[in-house]
N, C-alpha and C. Protein backbone atom coordinates (compact mmCIF):
# COMPACT_ATOMS: atom_id res chain seq x y z
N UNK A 1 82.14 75.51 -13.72
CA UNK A 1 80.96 76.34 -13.80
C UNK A 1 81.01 77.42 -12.72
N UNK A 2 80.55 78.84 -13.01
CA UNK A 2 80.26 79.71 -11.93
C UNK A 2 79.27 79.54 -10.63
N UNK A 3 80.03 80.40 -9.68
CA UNK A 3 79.17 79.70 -8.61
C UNK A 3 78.82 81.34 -8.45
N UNK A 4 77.43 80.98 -7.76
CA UNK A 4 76.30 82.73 -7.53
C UNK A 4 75.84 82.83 -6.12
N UNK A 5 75.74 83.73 -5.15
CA UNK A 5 75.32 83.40 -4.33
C UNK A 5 73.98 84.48 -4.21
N UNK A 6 72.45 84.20 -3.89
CA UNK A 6 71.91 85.14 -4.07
C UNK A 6 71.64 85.36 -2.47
N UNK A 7 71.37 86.29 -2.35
CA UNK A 7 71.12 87.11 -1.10
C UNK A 7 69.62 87.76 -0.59
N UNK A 8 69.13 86.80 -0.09
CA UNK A 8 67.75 87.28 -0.06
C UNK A 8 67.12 87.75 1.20
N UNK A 9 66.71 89.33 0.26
CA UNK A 9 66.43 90.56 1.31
C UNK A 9 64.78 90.42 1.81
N UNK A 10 64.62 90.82 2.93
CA UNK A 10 63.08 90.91 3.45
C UNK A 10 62.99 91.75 4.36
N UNK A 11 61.90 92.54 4.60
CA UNK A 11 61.43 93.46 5.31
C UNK A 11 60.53 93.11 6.48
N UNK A 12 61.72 92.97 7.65
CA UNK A 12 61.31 92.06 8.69
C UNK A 12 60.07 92.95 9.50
N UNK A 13 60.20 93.96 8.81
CA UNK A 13 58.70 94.54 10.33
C UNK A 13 57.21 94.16 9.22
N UNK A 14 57.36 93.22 7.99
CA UNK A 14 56.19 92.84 7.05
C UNK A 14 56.15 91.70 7.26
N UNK A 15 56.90 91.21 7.23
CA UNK A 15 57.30 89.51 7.18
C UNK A 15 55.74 88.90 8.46
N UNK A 16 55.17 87.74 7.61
CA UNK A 16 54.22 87.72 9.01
C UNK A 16 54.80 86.65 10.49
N UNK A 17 54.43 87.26 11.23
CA UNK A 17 55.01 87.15 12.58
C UNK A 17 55.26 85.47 12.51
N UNK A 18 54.25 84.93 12.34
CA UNK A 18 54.34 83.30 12.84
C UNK A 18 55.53 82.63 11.44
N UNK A 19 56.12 84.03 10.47
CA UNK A 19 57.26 83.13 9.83
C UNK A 19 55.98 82.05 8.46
N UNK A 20 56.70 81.24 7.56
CA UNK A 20 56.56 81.01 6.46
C UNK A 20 55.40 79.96 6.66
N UNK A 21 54.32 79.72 6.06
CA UNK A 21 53.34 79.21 5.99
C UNK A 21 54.07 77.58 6.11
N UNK A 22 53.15 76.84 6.50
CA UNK A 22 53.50 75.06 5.87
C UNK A 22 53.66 74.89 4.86
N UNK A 23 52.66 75.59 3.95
CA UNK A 23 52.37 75.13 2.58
C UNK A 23 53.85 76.08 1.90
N UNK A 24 54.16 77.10 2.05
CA UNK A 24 55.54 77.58 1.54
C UNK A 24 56.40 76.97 2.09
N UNK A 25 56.43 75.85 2.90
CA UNK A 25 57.54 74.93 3.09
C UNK A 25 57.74 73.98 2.70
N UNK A 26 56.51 73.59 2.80
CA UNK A 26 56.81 72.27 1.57
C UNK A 26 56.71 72.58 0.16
N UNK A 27 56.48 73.71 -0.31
CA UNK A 27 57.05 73.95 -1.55
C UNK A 27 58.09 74.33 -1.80
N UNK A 28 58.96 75.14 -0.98
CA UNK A 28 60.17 75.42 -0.80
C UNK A 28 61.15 73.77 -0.66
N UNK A 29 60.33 73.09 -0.27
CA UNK A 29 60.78 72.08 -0.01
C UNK A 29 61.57 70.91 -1.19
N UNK A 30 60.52 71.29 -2.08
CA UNK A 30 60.30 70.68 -3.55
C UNK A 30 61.32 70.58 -4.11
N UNK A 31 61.11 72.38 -4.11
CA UNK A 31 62.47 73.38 -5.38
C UNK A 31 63.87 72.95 -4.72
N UNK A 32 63.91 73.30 -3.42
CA UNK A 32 65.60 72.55 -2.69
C UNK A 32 65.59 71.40 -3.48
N UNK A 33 64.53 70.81 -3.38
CA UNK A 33 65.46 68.97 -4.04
C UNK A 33 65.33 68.56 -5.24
N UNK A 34 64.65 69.58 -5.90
CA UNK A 34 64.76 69.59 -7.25
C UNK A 34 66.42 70.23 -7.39
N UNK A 35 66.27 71.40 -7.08
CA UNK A 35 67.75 71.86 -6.91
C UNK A 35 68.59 71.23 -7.11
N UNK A 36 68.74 70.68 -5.82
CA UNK A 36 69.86 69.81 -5.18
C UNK A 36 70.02 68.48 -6.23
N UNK A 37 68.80 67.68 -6.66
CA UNK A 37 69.40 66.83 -7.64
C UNK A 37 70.20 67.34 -8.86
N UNK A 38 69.81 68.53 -9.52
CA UNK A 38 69.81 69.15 -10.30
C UNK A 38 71.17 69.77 -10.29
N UNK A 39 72.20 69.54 -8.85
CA UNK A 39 73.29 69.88 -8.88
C UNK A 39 73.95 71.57 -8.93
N UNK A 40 72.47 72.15 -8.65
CA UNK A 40 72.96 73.57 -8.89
C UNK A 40 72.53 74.14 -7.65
N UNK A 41 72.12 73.69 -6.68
CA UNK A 41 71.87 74.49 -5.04
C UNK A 41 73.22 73.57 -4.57
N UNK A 42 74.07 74.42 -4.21
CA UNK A 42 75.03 74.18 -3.18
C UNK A 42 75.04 73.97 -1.82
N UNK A 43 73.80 75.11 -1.60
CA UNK A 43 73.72 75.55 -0.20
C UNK A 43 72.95 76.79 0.11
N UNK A 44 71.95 76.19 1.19
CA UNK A 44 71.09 77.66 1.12
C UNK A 44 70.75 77.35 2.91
N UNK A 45 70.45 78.45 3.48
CA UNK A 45 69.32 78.67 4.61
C UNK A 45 68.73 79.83 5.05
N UNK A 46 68.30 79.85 5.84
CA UNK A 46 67.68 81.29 6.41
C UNK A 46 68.37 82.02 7.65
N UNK A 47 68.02 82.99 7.92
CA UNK A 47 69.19 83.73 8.73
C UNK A 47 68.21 84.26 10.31
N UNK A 48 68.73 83.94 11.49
CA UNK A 48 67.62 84.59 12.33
C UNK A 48 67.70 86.16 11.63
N UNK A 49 66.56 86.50 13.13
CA UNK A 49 65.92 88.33 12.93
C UNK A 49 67.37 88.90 13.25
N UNK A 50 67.05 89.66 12.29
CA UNK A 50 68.28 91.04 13.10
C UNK A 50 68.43 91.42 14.09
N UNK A 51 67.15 91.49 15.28
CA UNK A 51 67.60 91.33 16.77
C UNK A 51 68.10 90.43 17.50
N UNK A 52 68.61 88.93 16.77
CA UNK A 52 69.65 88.71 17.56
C UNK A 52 71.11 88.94 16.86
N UNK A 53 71.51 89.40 16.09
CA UNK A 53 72.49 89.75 15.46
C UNK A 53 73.13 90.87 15.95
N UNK A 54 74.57 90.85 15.63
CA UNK A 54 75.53 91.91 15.88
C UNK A 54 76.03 92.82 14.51
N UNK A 55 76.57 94.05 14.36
CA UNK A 55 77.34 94.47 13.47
C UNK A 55 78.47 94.73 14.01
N UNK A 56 80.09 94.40 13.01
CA UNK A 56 81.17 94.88 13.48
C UNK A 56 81.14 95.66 12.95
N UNK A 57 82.19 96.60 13.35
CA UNK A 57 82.69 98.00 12.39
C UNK A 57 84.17 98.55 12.35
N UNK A 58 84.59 98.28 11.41
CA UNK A 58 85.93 99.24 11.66
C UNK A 58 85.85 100.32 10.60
N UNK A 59 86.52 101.40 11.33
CA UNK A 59 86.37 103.13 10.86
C UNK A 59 87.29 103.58 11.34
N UNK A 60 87.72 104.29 10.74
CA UNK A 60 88.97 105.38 11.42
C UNK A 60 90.12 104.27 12.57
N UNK A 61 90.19 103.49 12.29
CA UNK A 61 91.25 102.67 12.98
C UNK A 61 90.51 102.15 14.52
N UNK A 62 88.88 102.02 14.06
CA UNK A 62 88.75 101.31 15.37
C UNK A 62 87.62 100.49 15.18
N UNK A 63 87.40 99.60 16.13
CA UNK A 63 86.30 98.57 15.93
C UNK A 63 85.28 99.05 16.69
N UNK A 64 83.81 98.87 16.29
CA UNK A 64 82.74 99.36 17.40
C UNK A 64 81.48 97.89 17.00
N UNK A 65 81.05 97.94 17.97
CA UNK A 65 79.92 96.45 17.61
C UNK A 65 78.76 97.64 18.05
N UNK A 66 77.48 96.84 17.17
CA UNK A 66 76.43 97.46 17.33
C UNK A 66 75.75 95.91 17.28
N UNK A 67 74.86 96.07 18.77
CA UNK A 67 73.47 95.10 18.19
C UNK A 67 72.59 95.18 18.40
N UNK A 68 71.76 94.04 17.27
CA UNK A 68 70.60 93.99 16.78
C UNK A 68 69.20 94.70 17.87
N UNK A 69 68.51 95.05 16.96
CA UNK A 69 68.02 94.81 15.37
C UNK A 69 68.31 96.23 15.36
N UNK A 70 68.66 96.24 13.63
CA UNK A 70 69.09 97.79 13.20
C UNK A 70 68.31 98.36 12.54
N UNK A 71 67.56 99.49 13.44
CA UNK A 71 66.37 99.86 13.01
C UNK A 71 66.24 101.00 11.87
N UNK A 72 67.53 101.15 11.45
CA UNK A 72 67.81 102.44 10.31
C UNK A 72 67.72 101.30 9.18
N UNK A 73 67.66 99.81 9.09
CA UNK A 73 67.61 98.98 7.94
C UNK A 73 65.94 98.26 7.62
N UNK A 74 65.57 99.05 6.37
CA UNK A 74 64.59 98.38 6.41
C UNK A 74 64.55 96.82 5.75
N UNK A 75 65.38 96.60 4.53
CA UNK A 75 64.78 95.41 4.37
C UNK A 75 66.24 94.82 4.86
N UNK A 76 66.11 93.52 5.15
CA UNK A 76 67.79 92.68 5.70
C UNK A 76 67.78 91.42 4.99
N UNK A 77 69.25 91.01 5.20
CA UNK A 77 69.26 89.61 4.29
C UNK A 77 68.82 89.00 5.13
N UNK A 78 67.20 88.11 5.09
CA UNK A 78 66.62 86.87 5.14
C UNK A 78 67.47 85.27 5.54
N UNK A 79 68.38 85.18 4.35
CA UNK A 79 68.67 83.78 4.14
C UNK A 79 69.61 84.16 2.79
N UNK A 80 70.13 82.86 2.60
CA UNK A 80 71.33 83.14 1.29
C UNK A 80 71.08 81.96 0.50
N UNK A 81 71.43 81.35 -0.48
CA UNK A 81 72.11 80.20 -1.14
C UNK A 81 72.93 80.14 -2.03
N UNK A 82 73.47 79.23 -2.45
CA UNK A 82 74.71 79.33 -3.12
C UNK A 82 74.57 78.36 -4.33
N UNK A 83 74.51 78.53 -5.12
CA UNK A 83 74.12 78.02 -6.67
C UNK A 83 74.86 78.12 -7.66
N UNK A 84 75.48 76.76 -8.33
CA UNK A 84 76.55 76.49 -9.44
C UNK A 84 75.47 76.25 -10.71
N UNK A 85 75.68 77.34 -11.71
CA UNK A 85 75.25 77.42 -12.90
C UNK A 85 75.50 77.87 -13.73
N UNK A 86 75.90 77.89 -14.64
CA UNK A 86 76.32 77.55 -16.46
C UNK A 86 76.34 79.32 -16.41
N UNK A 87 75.36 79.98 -16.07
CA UNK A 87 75.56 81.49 -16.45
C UNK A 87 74.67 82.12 -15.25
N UNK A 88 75.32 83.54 -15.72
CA UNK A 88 73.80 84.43 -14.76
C UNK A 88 72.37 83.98 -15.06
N UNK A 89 72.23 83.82 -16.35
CA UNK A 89 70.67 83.52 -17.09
C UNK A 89 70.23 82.45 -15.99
N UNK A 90 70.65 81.35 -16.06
CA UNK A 90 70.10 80.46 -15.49
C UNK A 90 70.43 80.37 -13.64
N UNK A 91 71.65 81.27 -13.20
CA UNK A 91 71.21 81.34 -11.69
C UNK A 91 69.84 82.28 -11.62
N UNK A 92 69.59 83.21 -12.45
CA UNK A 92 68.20 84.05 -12.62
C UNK A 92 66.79 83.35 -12.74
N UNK A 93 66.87 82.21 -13.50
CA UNK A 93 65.93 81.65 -13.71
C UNK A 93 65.12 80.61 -12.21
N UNK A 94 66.26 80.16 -11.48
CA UNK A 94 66.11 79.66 -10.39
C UNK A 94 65.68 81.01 -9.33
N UNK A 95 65.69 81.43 -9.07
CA UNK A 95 65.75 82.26 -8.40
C UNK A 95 64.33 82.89 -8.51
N UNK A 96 63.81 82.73 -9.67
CA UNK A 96 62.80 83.79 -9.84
C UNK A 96 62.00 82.32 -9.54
N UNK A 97 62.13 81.05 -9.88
CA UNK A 97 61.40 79.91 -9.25
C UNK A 97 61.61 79.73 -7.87
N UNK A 98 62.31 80.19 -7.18
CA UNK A 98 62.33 80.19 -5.56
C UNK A 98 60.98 81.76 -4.95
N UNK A 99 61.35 83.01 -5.45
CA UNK A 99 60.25 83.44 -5.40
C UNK A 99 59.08 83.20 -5.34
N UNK A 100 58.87 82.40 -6.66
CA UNK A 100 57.36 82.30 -6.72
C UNK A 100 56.90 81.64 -6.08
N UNK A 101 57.66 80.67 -5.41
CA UNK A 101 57.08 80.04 -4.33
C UNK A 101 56.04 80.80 -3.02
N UNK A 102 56.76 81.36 -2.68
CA UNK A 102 56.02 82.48 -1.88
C UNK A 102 54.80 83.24 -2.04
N UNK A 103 53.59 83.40 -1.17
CA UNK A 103 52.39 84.00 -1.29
C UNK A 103 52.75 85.31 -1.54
N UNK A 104 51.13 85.51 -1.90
CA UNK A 104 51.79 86.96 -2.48
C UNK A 104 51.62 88.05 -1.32
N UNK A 105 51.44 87.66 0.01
CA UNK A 105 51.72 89.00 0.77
C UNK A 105 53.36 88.69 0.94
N UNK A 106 54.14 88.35 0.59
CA UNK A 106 55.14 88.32 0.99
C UNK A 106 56.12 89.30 -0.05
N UNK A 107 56.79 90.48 0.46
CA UNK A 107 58.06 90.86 -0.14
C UNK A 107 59.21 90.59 0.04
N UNK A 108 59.67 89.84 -0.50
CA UNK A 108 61.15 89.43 -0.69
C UNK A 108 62.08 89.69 -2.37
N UNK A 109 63.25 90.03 -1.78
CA UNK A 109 63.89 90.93 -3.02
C UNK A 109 65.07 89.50 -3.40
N UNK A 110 65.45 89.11 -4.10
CA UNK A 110 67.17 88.73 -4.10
C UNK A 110 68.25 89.19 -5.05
N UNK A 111 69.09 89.14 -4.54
CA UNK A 111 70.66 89.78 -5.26
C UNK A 111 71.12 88.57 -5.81
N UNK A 112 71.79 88.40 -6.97
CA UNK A 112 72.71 87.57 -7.64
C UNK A 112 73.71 88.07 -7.59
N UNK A 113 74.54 87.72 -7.08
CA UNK A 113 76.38 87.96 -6.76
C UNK A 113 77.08 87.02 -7.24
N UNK A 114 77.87 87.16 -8.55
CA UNK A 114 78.93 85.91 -9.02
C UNK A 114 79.68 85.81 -7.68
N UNK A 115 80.60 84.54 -7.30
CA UNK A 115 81.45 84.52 -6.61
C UNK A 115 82.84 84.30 -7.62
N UNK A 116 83.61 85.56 -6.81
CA UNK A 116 84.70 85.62 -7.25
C UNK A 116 85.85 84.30 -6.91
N UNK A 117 86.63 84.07 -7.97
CA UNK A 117 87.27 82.32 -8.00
C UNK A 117 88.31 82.88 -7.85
N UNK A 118 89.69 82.26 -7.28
CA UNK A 118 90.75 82.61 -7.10
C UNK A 118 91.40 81.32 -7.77
């Protein structure tokens, strides 16, 4: 089966300060172990703020680090997971059930990325 990894973007200067409610954690909580029995969450977590993070760079034959927080980025990847499922349709379908978890002041975007198999 294909494995997907979605990439989930948020707009850390919206995001509310004190971070994800209780109640979006224990519902978040749910869907992981529904997931996880369900054999199709591989692997997921959340990512600190972009101010403690670094960027590498190579350009023109040289490396330069920049760090955090990068204030030319508005929304950043959040958190990731990694999800084995039968098709795009259904890594989509999860995904849009991990959303909804979330109140509705919250904007969060995610990417579905097949992972490429060698």
């Amino acid at each position: 089966m294909p494995r997907y990894m979605t990439l989930i973007r948020v707009d850390e200067d919206n995001a509310p300060a004190e971070g994800p409610s209780p109640e979006l954690m224990e519902r978040m909580g749910v869907l992981i172990e529904e997931m996880t029995k369900a054999g199709v969450l591989l692997d997921t977590s959340g990512l600190h703020p972009t101010s403690e993070g670094r960027r590498v760079t190579w350009s023109g034959g040289n490396i330069s680090v920049t760090d955090g927080p990068f204030t030319e980025t508005k929304e950043v990847i959040g958190g990731y997971s990694v999800l084995q499922a039968k098709d795009m349709a259904e890594a989509e379908e999860w995904t849009r059930r991990f959303l909804k978890v979330h109140e509705d002041y919250w904007t969060v975007t995610c990417e579905i990325r097949e992972i490429v198999e060698f």
